[in-house]
Protein backbone atom coordinates (compact mmCIF):
# COMPACT_ATOMS: atom_id res chain seq x y z
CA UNK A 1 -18.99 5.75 -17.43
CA UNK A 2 -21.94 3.19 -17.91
CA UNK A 3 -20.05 1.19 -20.74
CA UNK A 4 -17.01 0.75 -18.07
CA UNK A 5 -19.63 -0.38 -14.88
CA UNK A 6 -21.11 -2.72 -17.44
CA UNK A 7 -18.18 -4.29 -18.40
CA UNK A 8 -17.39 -4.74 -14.84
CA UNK A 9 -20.75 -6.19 -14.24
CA UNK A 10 -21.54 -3.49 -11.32
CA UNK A 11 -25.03 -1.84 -10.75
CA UNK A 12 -26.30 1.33 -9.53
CA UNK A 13 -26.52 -0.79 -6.14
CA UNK A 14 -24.38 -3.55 -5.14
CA UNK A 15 -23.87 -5.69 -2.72
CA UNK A 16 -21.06 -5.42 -0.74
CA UNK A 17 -20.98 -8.26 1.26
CA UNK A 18 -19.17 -11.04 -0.56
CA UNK A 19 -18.51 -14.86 0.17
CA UNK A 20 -16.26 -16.04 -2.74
CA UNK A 21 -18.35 -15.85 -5.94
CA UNK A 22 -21.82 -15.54 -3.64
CA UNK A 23 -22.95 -12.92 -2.83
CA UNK A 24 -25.16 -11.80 0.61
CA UNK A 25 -27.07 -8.46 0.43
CA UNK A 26 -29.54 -6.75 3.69
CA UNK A 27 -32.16 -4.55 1.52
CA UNK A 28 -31.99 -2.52 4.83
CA UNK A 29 -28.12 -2.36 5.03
CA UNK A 30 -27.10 1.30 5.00
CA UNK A 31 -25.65 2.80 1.54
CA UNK A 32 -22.21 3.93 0.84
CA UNK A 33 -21.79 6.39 -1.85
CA UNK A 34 -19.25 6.20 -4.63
CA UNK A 35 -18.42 10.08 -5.70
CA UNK A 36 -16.37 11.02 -8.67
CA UNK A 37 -13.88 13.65 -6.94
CA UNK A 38 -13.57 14.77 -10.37
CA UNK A 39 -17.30 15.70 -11.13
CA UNK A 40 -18.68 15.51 -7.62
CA UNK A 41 -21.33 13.21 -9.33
CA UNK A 42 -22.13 9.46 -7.99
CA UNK A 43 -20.71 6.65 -9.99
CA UNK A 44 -22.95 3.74 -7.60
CA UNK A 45 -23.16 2.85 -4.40
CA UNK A 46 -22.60 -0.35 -2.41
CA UNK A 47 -24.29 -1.38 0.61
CA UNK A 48 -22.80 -1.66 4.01
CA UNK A 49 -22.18 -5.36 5.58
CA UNK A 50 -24.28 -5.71 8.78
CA UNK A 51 -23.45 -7.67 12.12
CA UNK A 52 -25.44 -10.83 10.93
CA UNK A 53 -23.53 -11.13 7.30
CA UNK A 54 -20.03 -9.99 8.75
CA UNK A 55 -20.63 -13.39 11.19
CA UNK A 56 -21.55 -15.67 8.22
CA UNK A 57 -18.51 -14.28 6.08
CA UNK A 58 -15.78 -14.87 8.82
CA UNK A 59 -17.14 -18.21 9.34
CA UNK A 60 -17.53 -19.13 6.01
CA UNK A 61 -14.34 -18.36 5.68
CA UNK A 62 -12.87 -20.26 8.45
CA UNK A 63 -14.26 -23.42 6.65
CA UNK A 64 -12.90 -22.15 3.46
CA UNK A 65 -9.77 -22.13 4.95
CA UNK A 66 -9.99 -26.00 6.60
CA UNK A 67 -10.07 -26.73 2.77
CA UNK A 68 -7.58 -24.29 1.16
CA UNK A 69 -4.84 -24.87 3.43
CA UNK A 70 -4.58 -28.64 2.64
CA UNK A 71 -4.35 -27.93 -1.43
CA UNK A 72 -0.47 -27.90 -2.56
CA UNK A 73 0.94 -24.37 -2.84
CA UNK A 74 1.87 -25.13 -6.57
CA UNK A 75 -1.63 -25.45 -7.29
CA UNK A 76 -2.32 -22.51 -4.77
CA UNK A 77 -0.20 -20.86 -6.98
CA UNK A 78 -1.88 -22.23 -10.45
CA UNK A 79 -5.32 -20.45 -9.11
CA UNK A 80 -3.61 -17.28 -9.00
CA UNK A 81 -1.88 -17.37 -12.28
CA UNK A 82 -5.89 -17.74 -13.41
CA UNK A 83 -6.89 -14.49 -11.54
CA UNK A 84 -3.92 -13.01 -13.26
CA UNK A 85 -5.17 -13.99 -16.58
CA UNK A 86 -8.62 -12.43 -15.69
CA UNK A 87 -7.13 -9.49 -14.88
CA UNK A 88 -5.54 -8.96 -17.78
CA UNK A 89 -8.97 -9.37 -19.62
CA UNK A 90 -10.55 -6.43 -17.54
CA UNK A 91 -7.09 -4.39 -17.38
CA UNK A 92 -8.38 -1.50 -19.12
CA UNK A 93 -12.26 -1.04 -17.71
CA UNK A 94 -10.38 -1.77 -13.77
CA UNK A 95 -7.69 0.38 -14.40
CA UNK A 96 -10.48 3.20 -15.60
CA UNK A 97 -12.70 2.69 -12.76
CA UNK A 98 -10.12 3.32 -10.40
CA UNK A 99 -9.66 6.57 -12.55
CA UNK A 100 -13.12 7.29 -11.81
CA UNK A 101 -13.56 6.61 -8.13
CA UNK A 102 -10.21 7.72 -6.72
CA UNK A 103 -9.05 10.47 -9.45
CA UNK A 104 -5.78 9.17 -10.24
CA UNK A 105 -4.60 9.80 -14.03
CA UNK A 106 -5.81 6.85 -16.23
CA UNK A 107 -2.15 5.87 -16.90
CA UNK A 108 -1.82 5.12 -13.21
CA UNK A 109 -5.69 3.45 -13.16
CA UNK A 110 -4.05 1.20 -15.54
CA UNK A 111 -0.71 1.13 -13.82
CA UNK A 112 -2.18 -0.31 -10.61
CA UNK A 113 -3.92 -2.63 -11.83
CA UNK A 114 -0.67 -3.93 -13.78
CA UNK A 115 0.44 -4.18 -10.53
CA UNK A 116 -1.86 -6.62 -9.33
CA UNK A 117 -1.06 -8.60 -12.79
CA UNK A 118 1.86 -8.74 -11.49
CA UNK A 119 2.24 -9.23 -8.14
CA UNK A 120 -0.12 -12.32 -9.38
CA UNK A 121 2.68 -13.52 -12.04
CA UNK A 122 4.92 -13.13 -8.86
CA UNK A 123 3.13 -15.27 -6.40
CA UNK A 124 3.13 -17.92 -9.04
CA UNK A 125 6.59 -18.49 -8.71
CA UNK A 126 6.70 -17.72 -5.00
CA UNK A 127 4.68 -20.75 -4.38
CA UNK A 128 6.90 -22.99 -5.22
CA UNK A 129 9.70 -21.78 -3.46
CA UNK A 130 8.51 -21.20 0.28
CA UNK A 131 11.47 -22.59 1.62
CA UNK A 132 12.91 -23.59 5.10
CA UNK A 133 16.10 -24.33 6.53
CA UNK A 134 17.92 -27.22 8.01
CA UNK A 135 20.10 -27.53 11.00
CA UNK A 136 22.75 -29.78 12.89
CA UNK A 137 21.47 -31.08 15.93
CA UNK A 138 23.53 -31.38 18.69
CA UNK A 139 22.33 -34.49 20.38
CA UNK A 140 23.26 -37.42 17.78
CA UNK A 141 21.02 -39.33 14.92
CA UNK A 142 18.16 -36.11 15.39
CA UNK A 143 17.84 -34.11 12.46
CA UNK A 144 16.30 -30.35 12.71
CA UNK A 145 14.68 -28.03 10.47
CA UNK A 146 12.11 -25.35 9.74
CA UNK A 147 8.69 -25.21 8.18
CA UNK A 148 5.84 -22.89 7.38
CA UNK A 149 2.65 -22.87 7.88
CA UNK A 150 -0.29 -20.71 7.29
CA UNK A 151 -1.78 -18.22 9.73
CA UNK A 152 -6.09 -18.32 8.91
CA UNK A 153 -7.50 -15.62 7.99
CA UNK A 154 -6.05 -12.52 6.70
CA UNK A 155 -7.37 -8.95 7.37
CA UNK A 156 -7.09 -6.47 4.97
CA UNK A 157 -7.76 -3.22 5.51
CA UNK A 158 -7.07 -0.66 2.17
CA UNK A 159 -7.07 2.76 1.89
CA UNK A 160 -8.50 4.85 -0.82
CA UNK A 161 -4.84 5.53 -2.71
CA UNK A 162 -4.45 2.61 -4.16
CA UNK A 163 -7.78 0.96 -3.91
CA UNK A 164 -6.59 -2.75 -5.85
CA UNK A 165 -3.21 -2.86 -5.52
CA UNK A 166 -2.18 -2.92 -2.32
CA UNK A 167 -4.94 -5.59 -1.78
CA UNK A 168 -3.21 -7.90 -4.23
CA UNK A 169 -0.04 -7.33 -2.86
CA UNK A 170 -1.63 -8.86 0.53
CA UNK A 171 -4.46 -11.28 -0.55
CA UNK A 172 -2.56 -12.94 -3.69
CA UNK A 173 0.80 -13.75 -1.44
CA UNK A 174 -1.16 -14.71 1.50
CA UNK A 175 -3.50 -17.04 -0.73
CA UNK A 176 -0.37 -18.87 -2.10
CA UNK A 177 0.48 -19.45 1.53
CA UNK A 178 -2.72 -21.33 2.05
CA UNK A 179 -4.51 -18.45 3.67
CA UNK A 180 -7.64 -16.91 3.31
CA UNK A 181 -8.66 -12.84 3.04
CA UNK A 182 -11.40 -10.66 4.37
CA UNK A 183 -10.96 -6.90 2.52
CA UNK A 184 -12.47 -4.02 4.27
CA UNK A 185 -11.78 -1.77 1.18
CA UNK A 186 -11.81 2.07 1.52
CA UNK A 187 -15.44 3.89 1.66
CA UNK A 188 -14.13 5.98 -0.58
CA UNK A 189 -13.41 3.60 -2.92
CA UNK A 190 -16.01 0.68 -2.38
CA UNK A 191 -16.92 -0.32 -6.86
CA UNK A 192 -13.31 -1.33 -7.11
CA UNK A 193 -13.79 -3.90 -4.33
CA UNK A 194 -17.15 -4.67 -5.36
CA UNK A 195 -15.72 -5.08 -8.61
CA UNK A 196 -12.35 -6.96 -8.35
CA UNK A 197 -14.14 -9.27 -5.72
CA UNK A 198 -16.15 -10.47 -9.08
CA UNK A 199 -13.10 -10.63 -10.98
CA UNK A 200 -10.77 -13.06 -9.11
CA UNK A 201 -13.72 -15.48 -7.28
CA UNK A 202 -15.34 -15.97 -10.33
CA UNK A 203 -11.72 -17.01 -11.86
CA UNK A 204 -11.74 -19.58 -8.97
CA UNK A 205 -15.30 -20.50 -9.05
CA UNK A 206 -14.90 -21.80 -12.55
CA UNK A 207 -12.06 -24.23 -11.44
CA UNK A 208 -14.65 -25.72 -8.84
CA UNK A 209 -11.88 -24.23 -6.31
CA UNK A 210 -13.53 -23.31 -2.90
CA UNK A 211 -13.70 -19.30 -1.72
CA UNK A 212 -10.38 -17.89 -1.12
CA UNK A 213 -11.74 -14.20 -1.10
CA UNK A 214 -13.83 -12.81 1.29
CA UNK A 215 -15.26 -8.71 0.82
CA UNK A 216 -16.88 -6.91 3.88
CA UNK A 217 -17.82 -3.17 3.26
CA UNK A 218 -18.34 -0.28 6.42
CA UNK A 219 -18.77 3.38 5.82
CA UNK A 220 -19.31 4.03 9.69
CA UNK A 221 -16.06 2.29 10.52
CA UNK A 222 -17.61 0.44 13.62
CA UNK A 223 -17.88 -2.88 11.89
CA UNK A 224 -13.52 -2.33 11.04
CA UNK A 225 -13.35 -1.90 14.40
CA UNK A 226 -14.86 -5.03 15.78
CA UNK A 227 -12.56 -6.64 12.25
CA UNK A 228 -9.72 -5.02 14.15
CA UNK A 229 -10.31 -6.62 17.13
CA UNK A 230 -11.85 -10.46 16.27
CA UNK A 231 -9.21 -12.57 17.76
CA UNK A 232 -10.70 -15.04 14.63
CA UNK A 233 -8.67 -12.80 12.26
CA UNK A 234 -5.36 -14.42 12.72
CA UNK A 235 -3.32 -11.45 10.91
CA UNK A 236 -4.45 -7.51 10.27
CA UNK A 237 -3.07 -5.83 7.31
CA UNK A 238 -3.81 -2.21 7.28
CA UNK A 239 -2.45 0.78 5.19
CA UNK A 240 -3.64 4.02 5.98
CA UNK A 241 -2.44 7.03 8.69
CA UNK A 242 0.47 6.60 11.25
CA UNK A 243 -2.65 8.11 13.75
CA UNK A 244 -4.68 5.38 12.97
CA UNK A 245 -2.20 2.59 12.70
CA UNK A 246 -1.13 2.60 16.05
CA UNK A 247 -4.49 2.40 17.34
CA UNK A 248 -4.64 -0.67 15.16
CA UNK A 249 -1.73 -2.00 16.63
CA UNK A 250 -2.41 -1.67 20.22
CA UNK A 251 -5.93 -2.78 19.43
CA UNK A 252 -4.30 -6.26 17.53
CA UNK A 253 -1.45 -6.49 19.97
CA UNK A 254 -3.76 -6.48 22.94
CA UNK A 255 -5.63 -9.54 21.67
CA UNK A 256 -1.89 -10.95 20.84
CA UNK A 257 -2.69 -11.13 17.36
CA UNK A 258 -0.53 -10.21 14.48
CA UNK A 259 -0.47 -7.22 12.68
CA UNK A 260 1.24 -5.68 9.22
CA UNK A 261 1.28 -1.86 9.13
CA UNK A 262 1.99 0.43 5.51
CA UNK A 263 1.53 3.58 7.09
CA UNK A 264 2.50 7.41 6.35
CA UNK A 265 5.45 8.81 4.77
CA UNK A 266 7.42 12.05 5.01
CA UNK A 267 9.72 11.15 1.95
CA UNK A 268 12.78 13.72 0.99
CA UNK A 269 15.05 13.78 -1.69
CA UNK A 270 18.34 14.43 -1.30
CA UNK A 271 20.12 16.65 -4.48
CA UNK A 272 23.86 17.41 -3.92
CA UNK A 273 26.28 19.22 -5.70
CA UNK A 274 26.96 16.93 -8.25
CA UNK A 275 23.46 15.69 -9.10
CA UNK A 276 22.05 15.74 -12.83
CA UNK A 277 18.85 17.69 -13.68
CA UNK A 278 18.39 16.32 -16.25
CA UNK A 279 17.23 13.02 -14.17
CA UNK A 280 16.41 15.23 -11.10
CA UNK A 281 13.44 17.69 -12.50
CA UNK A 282 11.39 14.47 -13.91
CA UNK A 283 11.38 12.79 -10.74
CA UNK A 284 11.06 15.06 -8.58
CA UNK A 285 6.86 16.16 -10.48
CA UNK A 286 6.54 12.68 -10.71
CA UNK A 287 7.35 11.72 -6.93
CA UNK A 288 5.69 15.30 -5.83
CA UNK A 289 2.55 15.41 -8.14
CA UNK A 290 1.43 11.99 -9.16
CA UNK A 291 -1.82 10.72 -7.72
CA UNK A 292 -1.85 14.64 -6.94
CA UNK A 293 0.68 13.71 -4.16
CA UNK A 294 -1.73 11.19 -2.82
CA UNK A 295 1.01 8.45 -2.02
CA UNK A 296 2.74 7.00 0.93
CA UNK A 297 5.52 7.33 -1.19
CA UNK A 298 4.62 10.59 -2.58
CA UNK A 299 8.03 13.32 -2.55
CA UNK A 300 6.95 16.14 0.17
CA UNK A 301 10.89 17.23 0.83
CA UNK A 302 13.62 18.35 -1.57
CA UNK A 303 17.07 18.90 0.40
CA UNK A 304 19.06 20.55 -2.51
CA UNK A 305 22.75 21.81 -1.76
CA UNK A 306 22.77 25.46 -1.34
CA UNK A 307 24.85 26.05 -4.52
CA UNK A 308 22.31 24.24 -6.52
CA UNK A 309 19.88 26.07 -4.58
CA UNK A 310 18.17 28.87 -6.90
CA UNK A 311 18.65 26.90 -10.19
CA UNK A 312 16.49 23.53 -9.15
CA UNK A 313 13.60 26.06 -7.41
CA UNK A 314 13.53 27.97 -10.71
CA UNK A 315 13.49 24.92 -13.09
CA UNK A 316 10.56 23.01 -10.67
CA UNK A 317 8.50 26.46 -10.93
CA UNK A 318 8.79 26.55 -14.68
CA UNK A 319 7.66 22.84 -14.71
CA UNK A 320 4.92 22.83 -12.49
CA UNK A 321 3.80 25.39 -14.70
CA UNK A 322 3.37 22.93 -17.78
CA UNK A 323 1.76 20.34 -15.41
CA UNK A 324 -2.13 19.55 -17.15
CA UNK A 325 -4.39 19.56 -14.56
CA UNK A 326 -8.28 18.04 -15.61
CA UNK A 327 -10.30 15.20 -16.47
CA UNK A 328 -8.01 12.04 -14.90
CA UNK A 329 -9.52 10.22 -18.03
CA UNK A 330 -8.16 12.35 -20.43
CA UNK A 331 -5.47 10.84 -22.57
CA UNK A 332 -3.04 13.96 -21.57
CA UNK A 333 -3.86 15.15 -18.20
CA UNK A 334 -0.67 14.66 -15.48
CA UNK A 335 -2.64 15.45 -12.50
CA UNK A 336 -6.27 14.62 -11.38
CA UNK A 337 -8.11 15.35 -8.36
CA UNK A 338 -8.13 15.26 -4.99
CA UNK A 339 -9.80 12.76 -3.18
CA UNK A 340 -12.07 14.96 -1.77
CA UNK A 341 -12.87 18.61 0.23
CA UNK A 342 -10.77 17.50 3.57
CA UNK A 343 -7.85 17.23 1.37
CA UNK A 344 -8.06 20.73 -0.69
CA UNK A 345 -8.52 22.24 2.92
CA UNK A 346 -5.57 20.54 4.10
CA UNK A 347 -3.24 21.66 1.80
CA UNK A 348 -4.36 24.95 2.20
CA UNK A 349 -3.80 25.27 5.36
CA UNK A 350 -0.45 23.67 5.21
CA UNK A 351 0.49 26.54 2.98
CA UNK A 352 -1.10 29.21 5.34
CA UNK A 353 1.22 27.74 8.12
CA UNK A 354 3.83 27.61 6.22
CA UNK A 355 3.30 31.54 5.59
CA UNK A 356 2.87 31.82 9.35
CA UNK A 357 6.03 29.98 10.30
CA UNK A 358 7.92 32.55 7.65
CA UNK A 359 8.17 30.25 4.36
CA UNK A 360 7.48 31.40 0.49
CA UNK A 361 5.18 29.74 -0.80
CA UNK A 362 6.49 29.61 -5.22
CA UNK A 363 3.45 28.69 -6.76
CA UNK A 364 0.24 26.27 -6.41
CA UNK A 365 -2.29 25.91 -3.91
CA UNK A 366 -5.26 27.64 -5.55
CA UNK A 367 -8.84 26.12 -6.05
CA UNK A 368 -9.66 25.82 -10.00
CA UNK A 369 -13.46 26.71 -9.97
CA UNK A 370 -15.55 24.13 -11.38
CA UNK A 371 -17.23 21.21 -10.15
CA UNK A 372 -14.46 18.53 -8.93
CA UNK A 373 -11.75 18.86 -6.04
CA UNK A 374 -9.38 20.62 -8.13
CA UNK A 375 -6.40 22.13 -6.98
CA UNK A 376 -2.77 23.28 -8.26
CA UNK A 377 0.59 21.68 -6.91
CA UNK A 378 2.53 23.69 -4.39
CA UNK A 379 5.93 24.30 -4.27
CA UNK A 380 7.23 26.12 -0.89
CA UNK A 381 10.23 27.14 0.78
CA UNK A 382 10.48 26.00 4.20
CA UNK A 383 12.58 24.79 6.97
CA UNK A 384 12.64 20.87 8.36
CA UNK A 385 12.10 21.65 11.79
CA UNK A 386 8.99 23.46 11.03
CA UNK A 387 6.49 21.33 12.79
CA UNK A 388 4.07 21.64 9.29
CA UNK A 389 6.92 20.08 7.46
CA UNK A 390 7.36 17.35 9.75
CA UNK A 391 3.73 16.56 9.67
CA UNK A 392 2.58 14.71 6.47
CA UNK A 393 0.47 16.67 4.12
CA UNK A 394 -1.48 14.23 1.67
CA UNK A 395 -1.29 16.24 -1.21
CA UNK A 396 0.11 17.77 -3.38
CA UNK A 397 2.54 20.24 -1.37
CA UNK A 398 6.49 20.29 -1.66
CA UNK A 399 9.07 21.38 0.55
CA UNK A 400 12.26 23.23 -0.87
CA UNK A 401 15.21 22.99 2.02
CA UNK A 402 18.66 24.02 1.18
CA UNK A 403 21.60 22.32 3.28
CA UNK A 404 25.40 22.72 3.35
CA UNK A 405 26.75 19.18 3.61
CA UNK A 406 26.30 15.55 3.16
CA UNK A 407 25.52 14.91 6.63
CA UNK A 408 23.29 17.77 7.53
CA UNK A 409 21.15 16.52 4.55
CA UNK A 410 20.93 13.53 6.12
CA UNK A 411 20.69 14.44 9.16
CA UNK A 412 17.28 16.41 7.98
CA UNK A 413 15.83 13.69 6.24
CA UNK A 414 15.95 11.23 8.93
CA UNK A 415 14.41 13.53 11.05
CA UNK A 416 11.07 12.83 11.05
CA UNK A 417 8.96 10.37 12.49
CA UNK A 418 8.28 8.23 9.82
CA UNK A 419 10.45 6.41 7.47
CA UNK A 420 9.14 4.95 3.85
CA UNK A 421 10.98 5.97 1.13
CA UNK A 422 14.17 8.24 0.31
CA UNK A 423 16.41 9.49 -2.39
CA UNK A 424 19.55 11.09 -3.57
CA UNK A 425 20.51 12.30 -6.82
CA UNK A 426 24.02 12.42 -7.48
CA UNK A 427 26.77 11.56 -9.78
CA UNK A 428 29.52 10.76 -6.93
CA UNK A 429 30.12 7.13 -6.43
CA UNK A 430 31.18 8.53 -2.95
CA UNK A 431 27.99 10.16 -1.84
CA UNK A 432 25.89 7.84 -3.23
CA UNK A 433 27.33 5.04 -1.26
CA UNK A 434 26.95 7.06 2.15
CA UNK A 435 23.81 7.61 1.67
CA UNK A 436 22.83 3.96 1.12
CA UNK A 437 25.67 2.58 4.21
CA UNK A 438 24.70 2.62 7.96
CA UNK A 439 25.39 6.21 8.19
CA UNK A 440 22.62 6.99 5.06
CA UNK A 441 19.08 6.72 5.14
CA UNK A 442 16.78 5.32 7.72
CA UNK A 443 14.10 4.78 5.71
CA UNK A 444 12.58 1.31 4.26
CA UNK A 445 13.54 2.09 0.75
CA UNK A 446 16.42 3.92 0.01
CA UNK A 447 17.11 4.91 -4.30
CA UNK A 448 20.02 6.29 -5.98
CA UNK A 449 18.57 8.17 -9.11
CA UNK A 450 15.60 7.22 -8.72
CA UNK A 451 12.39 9.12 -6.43
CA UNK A 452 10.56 8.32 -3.79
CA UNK A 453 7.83 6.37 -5.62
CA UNK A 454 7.12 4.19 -7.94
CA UNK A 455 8.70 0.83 -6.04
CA UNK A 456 8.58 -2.38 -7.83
CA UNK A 457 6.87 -5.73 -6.81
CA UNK A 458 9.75 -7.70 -6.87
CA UNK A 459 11.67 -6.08 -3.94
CA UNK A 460 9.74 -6.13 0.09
CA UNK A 461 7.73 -2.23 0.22
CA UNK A 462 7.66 -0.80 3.71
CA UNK A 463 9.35 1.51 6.07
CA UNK A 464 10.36 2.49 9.91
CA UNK A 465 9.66 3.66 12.46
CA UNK A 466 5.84 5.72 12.77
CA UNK A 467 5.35 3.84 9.22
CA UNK A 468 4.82 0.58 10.41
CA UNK A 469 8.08 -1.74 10.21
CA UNK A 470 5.20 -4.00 7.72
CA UNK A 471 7.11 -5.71 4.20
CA UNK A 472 4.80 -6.60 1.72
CA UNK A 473 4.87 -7.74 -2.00
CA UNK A 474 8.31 -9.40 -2.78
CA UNK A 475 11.44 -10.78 -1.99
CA UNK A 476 10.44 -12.59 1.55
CA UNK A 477 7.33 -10.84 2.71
CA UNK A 478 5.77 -13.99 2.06
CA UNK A 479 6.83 -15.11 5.54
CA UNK A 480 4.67 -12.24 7.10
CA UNK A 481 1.59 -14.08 6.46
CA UNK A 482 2.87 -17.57 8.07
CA UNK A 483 3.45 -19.41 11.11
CA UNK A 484 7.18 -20.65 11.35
CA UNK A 485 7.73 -23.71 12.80
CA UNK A 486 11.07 -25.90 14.31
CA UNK A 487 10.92 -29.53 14.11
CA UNK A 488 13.17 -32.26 15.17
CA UNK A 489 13.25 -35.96 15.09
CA UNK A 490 15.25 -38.07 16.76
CA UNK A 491 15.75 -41.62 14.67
CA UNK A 492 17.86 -42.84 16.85
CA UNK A 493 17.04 -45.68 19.70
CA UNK A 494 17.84 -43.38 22.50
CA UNK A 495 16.98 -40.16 24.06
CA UNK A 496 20.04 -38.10 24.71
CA UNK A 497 18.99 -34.89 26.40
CA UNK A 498 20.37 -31.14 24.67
CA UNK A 499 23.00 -30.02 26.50
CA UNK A 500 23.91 -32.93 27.62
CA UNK A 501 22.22 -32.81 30.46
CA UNK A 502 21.55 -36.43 32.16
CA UNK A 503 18.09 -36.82 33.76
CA UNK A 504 18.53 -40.39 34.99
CA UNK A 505 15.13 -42.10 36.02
């Protein structure tokens, strides 16, 4: 554990109030503990940003921002291809430290921060093609068309799930649009900020380029509330809990800012008639038990077709039953932690209500003594409309529901309140086409033969509905964090009016 802080250049106490490269540190800020939900033991600690510093960092960064706007977005986009490049030199002691502090396997430590390599490689390109349209005028010798500018400051709020990645995907795109970030990174996660804030201003710092990244740290959550609500922060982007994002958005909306929302997700997969197991059992522990069910897009609802039924609840026991559950940092453990003691006593009592409503609960569920917040995957067989089954549990519990046709499967999987990610596994051309037409899926992303989770960079991540309606990473989610704007010019020698209305003087 000390060899990968080291590397990272962290301390047993860090500041965690950061101005690009610089940064600002109260000795009698309050401390924020980083626990290893593994070992229960403290990795470091970072200190909380107080009133004064959270002032000088959001208007340090609206001067940063006076400056950054006006480089070109090519060479935006050259400063990120250099934070890329960094990253790839700390890949491995980043990826582990997220292993550490949030509990994920180290494959997906590493995996996430891949992500942020290349969501960098991504903006790259994106900034030189952040293109508007044209359009015919009606009034003669005017010519109209679109351009984009940058909002300010950015806002983003993480949660402890992904505690890099989903930062990147906000703060590298919004950088290439000539914006600047303020992270309020998860208190249960705080060294990954601390330590990726060193990474990529330091990258930037070294080009003489001025502070792009800003870092602000709260473990009372009264300074992201007055974040929330500082009608300086042009745009807030926050991932976390449907409950919570909607008191973000009023809060945002009230002040008429703008807001992006990645919020909670109910995901199901679909397995008909004609579906192959082969593909099915694989994704289905990945989507279900990965991050130990800790994702938005984690699987929490299998809708299998009655005659498929007793054979897919059978083959998921037996292979939850080879699932290696330990050390995240061991080379061939599947399944880490918890995040913590709330979330072993939430899926317990998700399983005790699912006893009370009249499931089976298969297997899982049980405490493994030890230090670390240990627990096994459940499988259970319930019903949609149970009101625990509509409710998200973040962990590691799965739903078996059997349904008769097509449309009752869908039926069951759009009915819930949120609407990230979905699936189907078949081998009909016909079924999988329904399920991806108007009639299909409600949700964000939608996969043929593929689970819930694991989206790639390249395509815009979000959902509907009580998940947010927010796009981020790639294809045009760029746009999210700018200003569009309609010009025309008339090079003509006289005014004609639209419409041609005459307004004669």
């Amino acid at each position: 554990m000390k060899n990968i802080l080291e590397s990272l250049d962290l301390e047993a106490v860090n500041p965690g109030t950061w101005l690009g490269a610089e940064s600002i540190e109260d000795s009698n800020a309050s401390i924020i503990e980083s626990i290893n939900p593994a070992t229960g033991e403290v990795i470091g600690s970072v200190r909380s940003t107080t009133a004064a510093e959270y002032e000088k960092v959001v208007t340090t960064a609206r001067a940063s921002f006076a400056q950054w706007r006006n480089i070109p977005a090519p060479l935006r986009g050259n400063a990120i291809r250099l934070i890329g490049n960094a990253l790839r030199d700390h890949r491995e002691a980043l990826g582990s430290l997220v292993t550490m502090e949030m509990g994920k396997i180290k494959a997906e430590g590493i995996g996430e921060v891949q992500e942020m390599i290349d969501i960098a490689d991504f903006a790259v390109g994106q900034s030189r093609m952040m293109y508007g349209n044209t359009m015919h005028s009606e009034r003669p010798l005017h010519r109209m068309y679109e351009q984009w500018h940058p909002l300010g400051i950015v806002g983003t709020i993480s949660a402890f799930n992904f505690p890099v990645a989903v930062y990147s995907w906000n703060a590298f795109i919004a950088a290439i649009c000539g914006n600047v970030n303020i992270w309020k990174p998860s208190p249960k996660a705080p060294l990954c900020g601390v330590a990726v804030q060193k990474i990529v201003n330091k990258a930037l710092a070294d080009e003489g380029l001025p502070p792009v990244f800003f870092l602000i740290n709260d473990g009372s959550n009264e300074l992201a509330q007055q974040f929330v609500n500082d009608k300086r922060i042009d745009l807030i982007s926050f991932t976390g809990s449907c409950a919570v994002g909607k008191k973000v958005a009023a809060n945002v909306a009230s002040r008429m800012g703008k807001f992006l929302l990645e919020l909670g997700g109910n995901n199901a997969i679909i397995v008909d008639e004609h579906a192959n197991f082969d593909l099915v059992i694989p994704a289905i522990v990945f989507g279900a038990v990965g991050t130990a069910g800790q994702r938005c897009t984690s699987t929490r609802r299998i809708l299998v077709h009655c005659s498929r039924f007793d054979d897919l609840k059978s083959a998921l026991v037996k292979a939850y039953g080879q699932i290696r559950i330990g050390d995240p940092l061991a080379d061939d453990t599947l399944m880490g932690p918890v995040i913590d003691e709330a979330a072993m006593a939430g899926v317990e009592s998700s399983l005790a209500a699912v006893r009370d409503a009249g499931g089976e609960v298969l297997c899982g569920g049980e405490r493994i003594a030890g230090a670390g917040n240990f627990i096994t995957p459940a499988i259970a067989v319930a019903e949609n409309d149970w009101e625990i089954v509509q409710t998200e549990t973040f962990g590691p519990v799965l739903y078996l529901i059997p349904f008769d046709t097509l449309d009752d499967a869908i039926a069951m999987q759009n009915g819930v309140v949120q609407g990230l990610s979905s699936a189907i596994f078949t081998d009909n051309l016909q079924n999988a086409e329904y399920f991806l037409s108007q009639s299909g899926s409600d949700c964000g992303i939608a996969n043929v033969n593929i689970g819930t989770s694991g989206a790639e960079i390249g395509g815009a991540f979000g959902g509907e509905k009580e998940t947010g309606g927010g796009r981020e990473a790639g294809s045009d989610s760029w746009k999210a964090y700018m200003r569009r704007q309609t010009n025309t010019i008339n090079w003509g020698k006289d005014l004609p009016l639209a419409q041609g209305i005459n307004f004669d003087l």
